[in-house]
Protein backbone atom coordinates (compact mmCIF):
# COMPACT_ATOMS: atom_id res chain seq x y z
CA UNK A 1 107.70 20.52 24.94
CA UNK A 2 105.81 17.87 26.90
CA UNK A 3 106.55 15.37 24.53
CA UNK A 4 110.31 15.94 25.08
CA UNK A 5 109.65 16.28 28.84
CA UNK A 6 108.48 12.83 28.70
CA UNK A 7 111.04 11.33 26.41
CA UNK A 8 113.35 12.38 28.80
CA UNK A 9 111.76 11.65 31.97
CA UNK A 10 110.38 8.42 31.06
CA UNK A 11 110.18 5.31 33.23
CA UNK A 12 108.10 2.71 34.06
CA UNK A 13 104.91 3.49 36.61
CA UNK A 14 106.60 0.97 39.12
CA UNK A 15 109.90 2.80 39.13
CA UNK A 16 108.07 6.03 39.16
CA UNK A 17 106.21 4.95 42.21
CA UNK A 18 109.44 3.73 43.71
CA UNK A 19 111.13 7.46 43.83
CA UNK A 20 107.60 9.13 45.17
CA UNK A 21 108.20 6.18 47.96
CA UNK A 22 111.43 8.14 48.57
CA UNK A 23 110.24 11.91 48.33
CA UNK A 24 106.77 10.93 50.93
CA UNK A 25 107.51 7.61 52.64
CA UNK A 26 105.05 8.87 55.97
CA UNK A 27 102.07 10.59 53.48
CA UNK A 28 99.15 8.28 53.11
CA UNK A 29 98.38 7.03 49.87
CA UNK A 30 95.69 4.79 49.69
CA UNK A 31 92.68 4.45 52.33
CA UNK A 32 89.44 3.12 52.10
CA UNK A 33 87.09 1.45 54.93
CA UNK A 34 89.42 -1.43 55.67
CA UNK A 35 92.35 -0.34 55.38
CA UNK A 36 94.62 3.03 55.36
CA UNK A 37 98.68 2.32 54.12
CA UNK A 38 101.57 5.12 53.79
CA UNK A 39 103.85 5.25 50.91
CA UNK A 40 106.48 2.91 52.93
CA UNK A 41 103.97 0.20 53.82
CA UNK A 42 102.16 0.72 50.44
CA UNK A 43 105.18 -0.14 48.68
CA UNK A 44 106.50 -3.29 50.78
CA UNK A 45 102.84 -4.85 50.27
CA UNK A 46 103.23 -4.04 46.84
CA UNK A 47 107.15 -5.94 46.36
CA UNK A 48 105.51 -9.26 48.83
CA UNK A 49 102.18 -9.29 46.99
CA UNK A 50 104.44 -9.40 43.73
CA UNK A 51 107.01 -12.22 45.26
CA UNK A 52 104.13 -14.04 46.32
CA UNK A 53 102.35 -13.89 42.40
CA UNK A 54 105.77 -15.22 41.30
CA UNK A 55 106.37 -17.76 44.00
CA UNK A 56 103.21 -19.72 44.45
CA UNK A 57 101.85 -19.24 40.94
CA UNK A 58 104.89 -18.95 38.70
CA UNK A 59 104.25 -15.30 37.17
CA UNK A 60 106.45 -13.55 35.43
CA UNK A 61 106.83 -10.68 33.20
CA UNK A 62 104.91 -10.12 29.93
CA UNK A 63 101.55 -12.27 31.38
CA UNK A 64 98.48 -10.95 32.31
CA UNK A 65 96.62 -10.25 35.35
CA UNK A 66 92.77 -10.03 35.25
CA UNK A 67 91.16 -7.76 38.34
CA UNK A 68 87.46 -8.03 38.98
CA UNK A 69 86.66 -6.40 42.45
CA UNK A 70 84.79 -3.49 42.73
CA UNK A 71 86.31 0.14 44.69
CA UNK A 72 88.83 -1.00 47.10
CA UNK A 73 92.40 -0.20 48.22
CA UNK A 74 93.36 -3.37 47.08
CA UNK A 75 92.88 -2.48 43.30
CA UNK A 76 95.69 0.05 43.50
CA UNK A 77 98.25 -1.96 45.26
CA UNK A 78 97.98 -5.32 42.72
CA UNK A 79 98.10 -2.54 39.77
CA UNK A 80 101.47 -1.36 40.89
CA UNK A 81 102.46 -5.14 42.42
CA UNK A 82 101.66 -6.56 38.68
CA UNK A 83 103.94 -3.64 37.09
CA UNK A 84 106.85 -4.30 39.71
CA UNK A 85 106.59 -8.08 38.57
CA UNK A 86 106.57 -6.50 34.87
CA UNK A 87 102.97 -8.21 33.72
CA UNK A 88 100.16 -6.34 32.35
CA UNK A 89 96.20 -6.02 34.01
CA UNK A 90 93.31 -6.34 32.65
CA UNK A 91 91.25 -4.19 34.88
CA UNK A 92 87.58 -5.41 34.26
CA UNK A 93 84.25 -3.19 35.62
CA UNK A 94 82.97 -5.15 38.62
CA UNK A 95 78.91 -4.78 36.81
CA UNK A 96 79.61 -7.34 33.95
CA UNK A 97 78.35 -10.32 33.41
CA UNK A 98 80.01 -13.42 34.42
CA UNK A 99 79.69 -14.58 30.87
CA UNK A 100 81.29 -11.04 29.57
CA UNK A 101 83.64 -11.64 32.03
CA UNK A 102 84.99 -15.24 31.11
CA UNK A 103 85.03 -14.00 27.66
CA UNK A 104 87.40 -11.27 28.43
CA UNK A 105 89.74 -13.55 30.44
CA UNK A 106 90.18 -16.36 27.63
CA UNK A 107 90.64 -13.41 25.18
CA UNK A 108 93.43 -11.93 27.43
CA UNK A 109 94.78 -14.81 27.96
CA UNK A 110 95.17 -14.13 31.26
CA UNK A 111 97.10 -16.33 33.94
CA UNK A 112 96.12 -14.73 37.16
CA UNK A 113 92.63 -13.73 38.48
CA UNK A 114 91.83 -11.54 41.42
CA UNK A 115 88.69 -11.09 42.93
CA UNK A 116 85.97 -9.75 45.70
CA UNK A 117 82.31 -9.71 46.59
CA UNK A 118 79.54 -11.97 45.70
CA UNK A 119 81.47 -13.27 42.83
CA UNK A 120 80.94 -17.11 42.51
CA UNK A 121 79.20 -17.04 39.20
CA UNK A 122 82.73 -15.80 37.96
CA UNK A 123 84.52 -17.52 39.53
CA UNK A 124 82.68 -20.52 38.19
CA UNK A 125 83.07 -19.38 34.79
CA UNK A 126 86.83 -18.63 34.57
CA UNK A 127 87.77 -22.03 36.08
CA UNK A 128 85.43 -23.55 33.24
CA UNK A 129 86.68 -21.37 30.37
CA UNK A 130 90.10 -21.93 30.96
CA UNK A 131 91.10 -23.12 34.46
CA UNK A 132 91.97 -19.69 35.03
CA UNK A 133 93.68 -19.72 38.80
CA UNK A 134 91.56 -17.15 40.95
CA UNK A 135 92.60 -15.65 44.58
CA UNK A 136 89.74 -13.92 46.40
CA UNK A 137 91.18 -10.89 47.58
CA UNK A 138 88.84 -11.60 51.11
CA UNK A 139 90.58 -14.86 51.39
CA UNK A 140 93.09 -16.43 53.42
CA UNK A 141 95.26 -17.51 50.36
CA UNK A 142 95.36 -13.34 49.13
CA UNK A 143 96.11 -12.40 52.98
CA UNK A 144 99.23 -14.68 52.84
CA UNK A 145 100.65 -12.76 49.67
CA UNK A 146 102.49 -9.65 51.59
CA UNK A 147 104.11 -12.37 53.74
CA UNK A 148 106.00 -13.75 50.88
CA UNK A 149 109.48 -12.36 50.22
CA UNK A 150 109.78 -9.71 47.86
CA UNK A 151 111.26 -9.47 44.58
CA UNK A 152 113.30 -6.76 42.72
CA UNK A 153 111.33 -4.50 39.83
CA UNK A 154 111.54 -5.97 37.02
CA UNK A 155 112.83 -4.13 34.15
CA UNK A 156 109.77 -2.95 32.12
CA UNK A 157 110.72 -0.76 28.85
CA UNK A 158 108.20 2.18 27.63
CA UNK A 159 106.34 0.64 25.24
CA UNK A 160 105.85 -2.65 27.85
CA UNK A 161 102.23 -3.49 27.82
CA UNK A 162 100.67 -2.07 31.33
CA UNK A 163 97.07 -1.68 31.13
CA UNK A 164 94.74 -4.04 28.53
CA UNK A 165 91.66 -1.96 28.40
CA UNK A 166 88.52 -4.10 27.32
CA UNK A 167 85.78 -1.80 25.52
CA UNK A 168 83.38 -2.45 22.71
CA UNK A 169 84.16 -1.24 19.14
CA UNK A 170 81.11 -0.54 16.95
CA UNK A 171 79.89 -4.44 16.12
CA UNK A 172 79.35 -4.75 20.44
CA UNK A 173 82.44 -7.46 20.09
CA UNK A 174 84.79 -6.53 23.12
CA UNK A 175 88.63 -5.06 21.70
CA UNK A 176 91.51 -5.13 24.14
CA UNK A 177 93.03 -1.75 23.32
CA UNK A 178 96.67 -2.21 24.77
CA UNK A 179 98.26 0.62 26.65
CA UNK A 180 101.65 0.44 27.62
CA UNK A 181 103.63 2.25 30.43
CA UNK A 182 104.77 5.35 27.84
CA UNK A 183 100.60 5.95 26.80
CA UNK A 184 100.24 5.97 30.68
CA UNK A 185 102.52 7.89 31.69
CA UNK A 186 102.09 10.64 28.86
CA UNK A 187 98.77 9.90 30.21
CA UNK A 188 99.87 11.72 33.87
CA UNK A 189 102.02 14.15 32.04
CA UNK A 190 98.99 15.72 30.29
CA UNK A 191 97.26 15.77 33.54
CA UNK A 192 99.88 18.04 35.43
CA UNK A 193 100.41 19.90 32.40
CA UNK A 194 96.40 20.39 31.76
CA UNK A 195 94.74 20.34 34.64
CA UNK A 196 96.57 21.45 37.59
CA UNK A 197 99.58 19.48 39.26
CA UNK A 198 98.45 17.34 42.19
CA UNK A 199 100.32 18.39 45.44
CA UNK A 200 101.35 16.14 48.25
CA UNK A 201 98.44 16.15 50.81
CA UNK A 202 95.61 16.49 48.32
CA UNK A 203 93.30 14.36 48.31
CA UNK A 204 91.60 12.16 45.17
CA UNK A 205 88.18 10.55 46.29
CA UNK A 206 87.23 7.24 44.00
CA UNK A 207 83.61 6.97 43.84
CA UNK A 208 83.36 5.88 39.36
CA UNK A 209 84.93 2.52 38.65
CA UNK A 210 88.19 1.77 39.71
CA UNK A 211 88.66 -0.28 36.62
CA UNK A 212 87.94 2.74 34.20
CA UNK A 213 88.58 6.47 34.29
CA UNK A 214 88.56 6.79 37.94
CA UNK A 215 91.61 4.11 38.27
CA UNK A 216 93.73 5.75 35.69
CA UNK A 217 93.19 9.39 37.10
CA UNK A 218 94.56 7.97 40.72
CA UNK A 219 98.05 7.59 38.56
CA UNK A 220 98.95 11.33 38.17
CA UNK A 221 97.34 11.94 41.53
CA UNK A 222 99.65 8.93 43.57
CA UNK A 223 102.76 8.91 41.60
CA UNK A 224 102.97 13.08 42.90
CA UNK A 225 102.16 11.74 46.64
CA UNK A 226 98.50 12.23 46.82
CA UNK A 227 95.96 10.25 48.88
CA UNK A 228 93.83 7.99 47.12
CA UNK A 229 90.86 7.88 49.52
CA UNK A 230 88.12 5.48 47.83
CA UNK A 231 85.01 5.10 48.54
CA UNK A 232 82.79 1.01 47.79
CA UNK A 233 80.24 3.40 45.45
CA UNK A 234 78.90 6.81 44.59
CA UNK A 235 76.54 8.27 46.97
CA UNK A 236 76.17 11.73 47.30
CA UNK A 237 75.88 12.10 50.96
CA UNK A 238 79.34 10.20 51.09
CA UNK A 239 81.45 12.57 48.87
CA UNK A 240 80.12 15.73 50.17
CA UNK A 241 80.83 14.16 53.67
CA UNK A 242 84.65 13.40 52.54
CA UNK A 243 85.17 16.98 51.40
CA UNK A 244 84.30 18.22 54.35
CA UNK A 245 87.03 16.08 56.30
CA UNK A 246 89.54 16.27 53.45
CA UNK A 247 91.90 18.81 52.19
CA UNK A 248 92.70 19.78 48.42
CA UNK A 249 90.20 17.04 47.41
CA UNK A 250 89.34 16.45 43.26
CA UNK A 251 87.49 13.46 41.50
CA UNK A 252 86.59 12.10 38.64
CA UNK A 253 82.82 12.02 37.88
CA UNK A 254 80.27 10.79 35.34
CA UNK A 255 77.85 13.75 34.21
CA UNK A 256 75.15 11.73 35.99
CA UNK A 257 76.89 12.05 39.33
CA UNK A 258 77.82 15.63 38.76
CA UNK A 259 74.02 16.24 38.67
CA UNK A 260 73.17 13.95 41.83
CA UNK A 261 75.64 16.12 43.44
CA UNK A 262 73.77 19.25 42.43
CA UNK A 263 69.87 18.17 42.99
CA UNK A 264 71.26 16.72 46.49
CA UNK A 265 68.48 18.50 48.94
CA UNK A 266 70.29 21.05 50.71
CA UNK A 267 73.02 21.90 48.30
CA UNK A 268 75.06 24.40 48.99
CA UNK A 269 78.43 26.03 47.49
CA UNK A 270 79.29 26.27 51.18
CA UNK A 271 79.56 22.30 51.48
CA UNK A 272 82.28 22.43 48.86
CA UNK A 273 85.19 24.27 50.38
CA UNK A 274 87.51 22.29 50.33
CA UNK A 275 86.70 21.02 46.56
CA UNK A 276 89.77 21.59 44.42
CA UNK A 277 88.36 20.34 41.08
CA UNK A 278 86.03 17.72 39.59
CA UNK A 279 86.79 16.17 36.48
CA UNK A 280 83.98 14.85 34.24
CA UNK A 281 83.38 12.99 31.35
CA UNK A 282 82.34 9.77 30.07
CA UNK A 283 79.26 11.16 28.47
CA UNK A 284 78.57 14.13 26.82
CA UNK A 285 76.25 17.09 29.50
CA UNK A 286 73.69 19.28 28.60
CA UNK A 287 74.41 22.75 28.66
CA UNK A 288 71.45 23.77 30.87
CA UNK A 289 72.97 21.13 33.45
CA UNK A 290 76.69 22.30 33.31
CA UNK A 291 75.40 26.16 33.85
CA UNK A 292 73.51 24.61 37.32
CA UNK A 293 76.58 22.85 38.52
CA UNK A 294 78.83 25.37 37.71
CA UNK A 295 76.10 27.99 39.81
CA UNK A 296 76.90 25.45 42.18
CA UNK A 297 80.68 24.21 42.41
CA UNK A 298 82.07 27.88 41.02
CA UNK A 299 85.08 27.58 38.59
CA UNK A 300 85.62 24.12 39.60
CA UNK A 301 84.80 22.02 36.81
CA UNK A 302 87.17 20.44 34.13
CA UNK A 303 85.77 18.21 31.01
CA UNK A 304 87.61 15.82 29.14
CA UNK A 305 87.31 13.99 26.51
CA UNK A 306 88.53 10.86 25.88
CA UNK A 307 88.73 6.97 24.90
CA UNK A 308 90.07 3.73 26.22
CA UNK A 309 92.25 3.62 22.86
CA UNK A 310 93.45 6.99 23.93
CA UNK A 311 93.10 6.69 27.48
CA UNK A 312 91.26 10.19 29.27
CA UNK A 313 93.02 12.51 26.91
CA UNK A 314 91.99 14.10 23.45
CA UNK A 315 90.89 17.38 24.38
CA UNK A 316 89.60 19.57 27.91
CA UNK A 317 87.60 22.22 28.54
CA UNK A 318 89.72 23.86 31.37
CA UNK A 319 88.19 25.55 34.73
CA UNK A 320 88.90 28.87 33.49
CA UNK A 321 87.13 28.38 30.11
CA UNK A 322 83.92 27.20 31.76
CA UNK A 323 83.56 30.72 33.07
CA UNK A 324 84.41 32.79 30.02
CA UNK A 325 83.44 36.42 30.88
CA UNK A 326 81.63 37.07 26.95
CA UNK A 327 78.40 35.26 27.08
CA UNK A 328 78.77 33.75 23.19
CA UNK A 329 81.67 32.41 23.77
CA UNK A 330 80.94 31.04 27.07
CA UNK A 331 78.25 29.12 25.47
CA UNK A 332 80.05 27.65 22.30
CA UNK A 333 82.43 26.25 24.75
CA UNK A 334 79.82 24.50 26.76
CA UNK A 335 78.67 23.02 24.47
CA UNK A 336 81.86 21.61 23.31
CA UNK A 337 84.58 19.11 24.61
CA UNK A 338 86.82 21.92 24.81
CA UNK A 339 90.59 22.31 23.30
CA UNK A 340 93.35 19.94 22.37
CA UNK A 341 95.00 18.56 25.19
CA UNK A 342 99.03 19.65 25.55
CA UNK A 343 100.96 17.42 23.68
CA UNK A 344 98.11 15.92 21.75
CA UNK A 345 96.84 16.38 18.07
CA UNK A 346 93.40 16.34 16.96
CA UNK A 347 91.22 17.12 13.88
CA UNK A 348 88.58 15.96 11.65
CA UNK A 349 88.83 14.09 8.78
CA UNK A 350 86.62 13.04 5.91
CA UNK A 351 85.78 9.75 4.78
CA UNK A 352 88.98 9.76 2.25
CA UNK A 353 91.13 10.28 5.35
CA UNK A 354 91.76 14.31 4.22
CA UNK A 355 91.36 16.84 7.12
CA UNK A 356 88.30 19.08 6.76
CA UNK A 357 88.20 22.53 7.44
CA UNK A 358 86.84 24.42 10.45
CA UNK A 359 82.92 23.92 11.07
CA UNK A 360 82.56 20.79 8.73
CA UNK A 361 81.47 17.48 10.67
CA UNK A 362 83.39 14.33 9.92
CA UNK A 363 85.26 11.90 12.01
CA UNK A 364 87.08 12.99 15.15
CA UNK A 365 90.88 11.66 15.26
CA UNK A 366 93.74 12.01 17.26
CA UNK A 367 97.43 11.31 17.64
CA UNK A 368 99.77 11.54 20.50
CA UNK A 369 102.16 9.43 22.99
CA UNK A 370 98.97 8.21 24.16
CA UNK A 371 97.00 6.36 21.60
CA UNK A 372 97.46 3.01 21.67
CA UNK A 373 99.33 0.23 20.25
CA UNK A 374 96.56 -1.69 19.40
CA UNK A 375 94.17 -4.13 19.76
CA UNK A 376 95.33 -7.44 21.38
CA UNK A 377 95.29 -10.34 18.97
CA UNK A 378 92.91 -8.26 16.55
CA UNK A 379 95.26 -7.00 13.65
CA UNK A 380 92.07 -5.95 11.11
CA UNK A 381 90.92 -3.86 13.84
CA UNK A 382 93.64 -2.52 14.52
CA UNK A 383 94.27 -1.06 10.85
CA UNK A 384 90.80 0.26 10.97
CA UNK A 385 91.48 2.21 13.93
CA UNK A 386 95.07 2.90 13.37
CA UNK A 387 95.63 4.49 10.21
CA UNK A 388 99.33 6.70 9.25
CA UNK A 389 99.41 7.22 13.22
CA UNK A 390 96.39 8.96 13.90
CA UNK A 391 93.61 7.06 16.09
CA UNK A 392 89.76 6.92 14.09
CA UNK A 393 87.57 7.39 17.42
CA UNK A 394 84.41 6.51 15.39
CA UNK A 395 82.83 9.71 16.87
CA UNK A 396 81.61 12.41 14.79
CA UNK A 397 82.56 16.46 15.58
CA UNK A 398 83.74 19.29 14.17
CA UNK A 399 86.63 21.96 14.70
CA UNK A 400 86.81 25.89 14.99
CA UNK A 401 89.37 27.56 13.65
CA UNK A 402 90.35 28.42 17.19
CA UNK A 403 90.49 24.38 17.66
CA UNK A 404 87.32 23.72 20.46
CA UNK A 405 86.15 20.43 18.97
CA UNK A 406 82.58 20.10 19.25
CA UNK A 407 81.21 16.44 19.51
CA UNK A 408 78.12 15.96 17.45
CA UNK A 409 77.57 12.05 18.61
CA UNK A 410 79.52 9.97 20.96
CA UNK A 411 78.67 7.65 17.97
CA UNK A 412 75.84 7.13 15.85
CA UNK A 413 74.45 4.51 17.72
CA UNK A 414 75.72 4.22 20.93
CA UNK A 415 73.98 4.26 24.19
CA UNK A 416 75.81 5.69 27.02
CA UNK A 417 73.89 4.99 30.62
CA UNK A 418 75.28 6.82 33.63
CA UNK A 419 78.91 6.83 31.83
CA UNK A 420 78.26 3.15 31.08
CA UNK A 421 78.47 2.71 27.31
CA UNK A 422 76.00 -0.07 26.33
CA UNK A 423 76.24 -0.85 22.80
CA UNK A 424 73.45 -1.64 20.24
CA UNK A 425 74.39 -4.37 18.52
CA UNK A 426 75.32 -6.82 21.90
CA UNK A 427 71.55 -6.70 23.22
CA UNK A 428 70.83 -7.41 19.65
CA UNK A 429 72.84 -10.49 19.57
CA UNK A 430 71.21 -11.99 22.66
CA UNK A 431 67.98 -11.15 21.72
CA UNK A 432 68.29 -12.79 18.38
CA UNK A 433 69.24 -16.05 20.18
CA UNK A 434 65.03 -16.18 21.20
CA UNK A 435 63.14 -18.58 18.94
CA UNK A 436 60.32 -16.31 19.41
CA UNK A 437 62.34 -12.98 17.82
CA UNK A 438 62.60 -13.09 13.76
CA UNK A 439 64.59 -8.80 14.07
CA UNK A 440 65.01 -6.62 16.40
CA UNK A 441 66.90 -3.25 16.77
CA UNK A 442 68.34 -1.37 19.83
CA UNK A 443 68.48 2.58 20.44
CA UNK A 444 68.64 4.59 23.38
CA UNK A 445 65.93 6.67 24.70
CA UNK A 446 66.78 10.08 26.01
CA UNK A 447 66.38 9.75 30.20
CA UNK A 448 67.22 12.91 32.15
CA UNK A 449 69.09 10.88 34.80
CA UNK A 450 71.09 8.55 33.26
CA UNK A 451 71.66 9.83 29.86
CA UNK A 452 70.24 7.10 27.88
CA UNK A 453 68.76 3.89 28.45
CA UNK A 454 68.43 1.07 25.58
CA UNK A 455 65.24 0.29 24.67
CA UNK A 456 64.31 -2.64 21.88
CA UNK A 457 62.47 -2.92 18.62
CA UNK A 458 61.12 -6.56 18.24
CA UNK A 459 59.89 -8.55 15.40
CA UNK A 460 58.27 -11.39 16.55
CA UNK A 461 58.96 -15.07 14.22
CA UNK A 462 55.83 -16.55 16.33
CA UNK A 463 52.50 -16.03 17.54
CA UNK A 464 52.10 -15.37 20.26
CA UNK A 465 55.20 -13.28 20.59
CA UNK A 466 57.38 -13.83 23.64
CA UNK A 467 56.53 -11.98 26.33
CA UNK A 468 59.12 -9.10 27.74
CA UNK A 469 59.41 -11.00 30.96
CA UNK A 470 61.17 -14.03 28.69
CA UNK A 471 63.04 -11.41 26.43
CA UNK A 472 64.69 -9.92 29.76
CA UNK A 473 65.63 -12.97 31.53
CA UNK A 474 67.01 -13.91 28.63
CA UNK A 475 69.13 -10.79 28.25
CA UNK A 476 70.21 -11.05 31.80
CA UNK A 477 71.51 -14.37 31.57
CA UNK A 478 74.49 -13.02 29.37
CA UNK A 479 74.77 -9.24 29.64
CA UNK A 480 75.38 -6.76 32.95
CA UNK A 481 71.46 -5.53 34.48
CA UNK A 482 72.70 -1.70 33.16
CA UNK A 483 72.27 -3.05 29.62
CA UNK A 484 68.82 -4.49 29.56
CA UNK A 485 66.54 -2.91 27.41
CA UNK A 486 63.64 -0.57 29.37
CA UNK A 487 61.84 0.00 26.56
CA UNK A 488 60.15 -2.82 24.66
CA UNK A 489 58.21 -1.92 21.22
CA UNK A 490 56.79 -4.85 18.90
CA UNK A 491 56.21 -4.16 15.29
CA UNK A 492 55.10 -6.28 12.06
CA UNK A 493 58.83 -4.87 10.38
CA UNK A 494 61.98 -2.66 10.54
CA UNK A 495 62.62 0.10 8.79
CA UNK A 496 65.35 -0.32 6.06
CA UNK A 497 66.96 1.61 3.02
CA UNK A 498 67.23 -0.21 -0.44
CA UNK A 499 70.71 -1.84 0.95
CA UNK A 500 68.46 -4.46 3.77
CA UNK A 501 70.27 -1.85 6.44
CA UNK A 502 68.63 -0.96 9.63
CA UNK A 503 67.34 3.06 9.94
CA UNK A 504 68.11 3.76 13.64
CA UNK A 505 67.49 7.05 12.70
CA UNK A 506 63.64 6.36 11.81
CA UNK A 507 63.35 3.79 14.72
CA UNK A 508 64.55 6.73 17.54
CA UNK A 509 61.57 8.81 15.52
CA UNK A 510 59.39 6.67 16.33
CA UNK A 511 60.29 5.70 19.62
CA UNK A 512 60.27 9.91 20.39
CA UNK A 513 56.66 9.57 19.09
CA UNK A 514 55.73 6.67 21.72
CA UNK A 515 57.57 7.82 24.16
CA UNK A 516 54.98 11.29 23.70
């Protein structure tokens, strides 16, 4: 049914944002510190800012658009000015390293930057990798864009590429997985259907990354007239203040926030009101933490699971099933990722691609009208992960007969810090560029407030060995501070079965063992 509701229904975000222009033309839509702008004004900035792309540097449809700023209103107005011009963004997480960065934006291809904050190292590095033209969004040349005349919408058909999504498959290399306007919307479909259809006058506070979950969850929320009120960064003192002020307010949250929110001194379910919902995810959260927030926020809570190749929706765990009345059942789905989301297919499948039955762990995959297309410019990738329609997510689960999917591993090695996912094998890349390092091995150690943080398994090629204070300058001279290593072990060798291959699984062992 939703999958016909969206066939017919179907147009591009721009368009879609053009009729809720129509419907709430005096609502508020986006706000933030600098700036507040209602539907009518939202949507002239958004036709000038796109004349202006086209007029001073030649855009047009089908190129790509790279934005590096971090939480501001100005995120949301060049998404929807680069989908009225018809060109895809490349949305990239404002804590990455220039040099991640650059590589990003001569993989894209991209022929626009836009950018804020103390970004001169990045700037620096996409003029050098490519000449890459880049507008600081603080700058006089960006504040001249909604002065330009405005162009029509371009015509942008479903599967039009809309949103290239950068994240790292299992070697650490980053994959653009390319989502076009029909994933998207599908995307907000699911929401409405799922969750619980956003109303004019609610409220959606922004305090994750623009550029990831947090971004794509304004979609549903704007394109039904909401206000996007966003905040520069997650503090707790700020969103509880915001729900006190706002109406009908929901967010999107990182389990690590969800549990600054609850050990906030003076919590109370009183200071939550006017909380509609919080949505969380990114991470899997401990049962023992969910059953304290939900003492706290009440029936409030909704988990999803997702990926960036199937953009915030494989399956949910809804409000109502967080509070199931029969205490075995309550826990079971706690402790899962919850149900298959409306529209969407999911089960598990052995290494021979043949479904397994119900309570046998093998790979979690997926397939609806919002997987994918594919990886930009990466076809053998793209086979891997794309197989007879269904998505491979790489992470391992198993299925009930009542289909709650339980996730066993986010993946077998992944690290994921505060909803960050830092994978293994990039530290080990860097490291290995060290004279002083003949192996070394990443794993995450278990941390109670951020999830996991990476630590490192050296084998030193020289005597002395280098020193950690070399090993982590040298990591933060080509990877984002979140992904440094806090953990540094030397040993003589590395674990390995008969094939040369790493055990991670012995190395976390031991690292438990150090760590006692």
């Amino acid at each position: 049914m939703l999958s016909l509701l969206l066939e017919q229904s179907l147009m591009s975000l721009a368009a879609r944002l053009s009729e809720q222009v129509q419907r709430t033309p005096d609502a508020i839509v986006v706000s933030d510190i600098r700036n507040t702008y209602r539907f009518s004004d939202f949507y002239e900035r958004i036709t000038r800012i796109a004349g202006g792309m086209r007029e001073v540097y030649a855009l047009d449809a089908g190129t790509r658009v790279l934005l590096f700023m971090e939480n501001r209103g100005e995120f949301l107005e060049l998404l929807f000015a680069c989908w009225h011009l018809g060109c895809a963004v490349v949305p990239v997480n404002s804590r990455l390293h220039p040099e991640e960065v650059a590589h990003i934006a001569a993989d894209a291809q991209v022929a626009l930057a836009f950018v804020s904050g103390a970004c001169g190292d990045v700037i620096h590095r996409l003029h050098a990798s490519g000449n890459v033209p880049v507008v600081d969004i603080d700058s006089t040349v960006y504040q001249s864009l909604p002065a330009c005349q405005p162009v029509a919408m371009a015509a942008a058909a479903p599967d039009t590429l809309a949103w290239l999504f950068y994240t790292s498959g299992t070697t650490g290399k980053p994959k653009g997985a390319m989502l076009s306007h029909r994933n998207l919307v599908f995307m907000c479909e699911a929401y409405c259907s799922d969750l619980r259809y956003p109303c004019a006058g609610d409220t959606q506070l922004h305090a994750a990354p623009l550029s990831h979950g947090a971004g794509m969850y304004a979609l549903p929320h704007l394109l039904a007239g909401g206000r996007q009120q966003i905040l520069a960064q997650f503090d707790p003192q700020a969103v509880i203040e915001a729900i006190a002020v706002y109406q009908g307010v929901s967010f999107f949250a990182a389990p690590t926030m969800v549990m600054r929110l609850v050990n906030y001194p003076d919590a109370h379910p009183s200071l939550f009101a006017h909380l509609k919902f919080i949505v969380y995810g990114g991470a899997p959260m401990y049962v023992a933490d969910l059953k304290k927030a939900l003492s706290l926020f009440g029936p409030r809570l909704y988990q999803l699971y997702g990926q960036g190749e199937a953009p915030m929706t494989i399956t949910g765990l809804s409000q109502a099933n967080h509070m199931a009345a029969d205490f075995q059942a309550r826990e079971a789905r706690l402790a899962s990722c919850g149900y298959p989301r409306n529209g969407v297919e999911v089960a598990v499948f052995d290494a021979e691609g043949n479904a397994l039955p119900s309570g046998v762990v093998g790979e979690i995959v997926t397939r609806s009208p919002c997987v994918m297309q594919g990886y930009w410019n990466n076809p053998e990738a793209t086979r891997d992960t794309l197989q007879d329609g269904w998505l491979y997510t790489g992470d391992i689960g198993s299925m009930r007969d009542d289909g709650l999917l339980t996730l066993q591993d986010r993946s077998k090695d992944l690290i994921i810090s505060g909803g960050s996912d830092v994978y293994p094998r990039e530290i080990e890349e860097v490291l290995l560029r060290h004279p002083g390092v003949r192996e070394c091995a990443s794993v995450g150690k278990p941390d109670s407030e951020w999830g996991g943080l990476p630590a490192a398994f050296i084998v030193p090629a020289t005597k002395p060995a280098p020193t950690i204070a070399e090993l982590e300058s040298l990591v933060l001279d080509h990877l984002a501070r979140f992904k440094r290593p806090r953990v540094w072990i030397f040993v003589d060798s590395l674990p390995k079965n008969n094939y040369g291959k790493v055990l991670k699984t012995a190395l976390r062992r031991e690292l438990a063992k150090w760590d006692s």
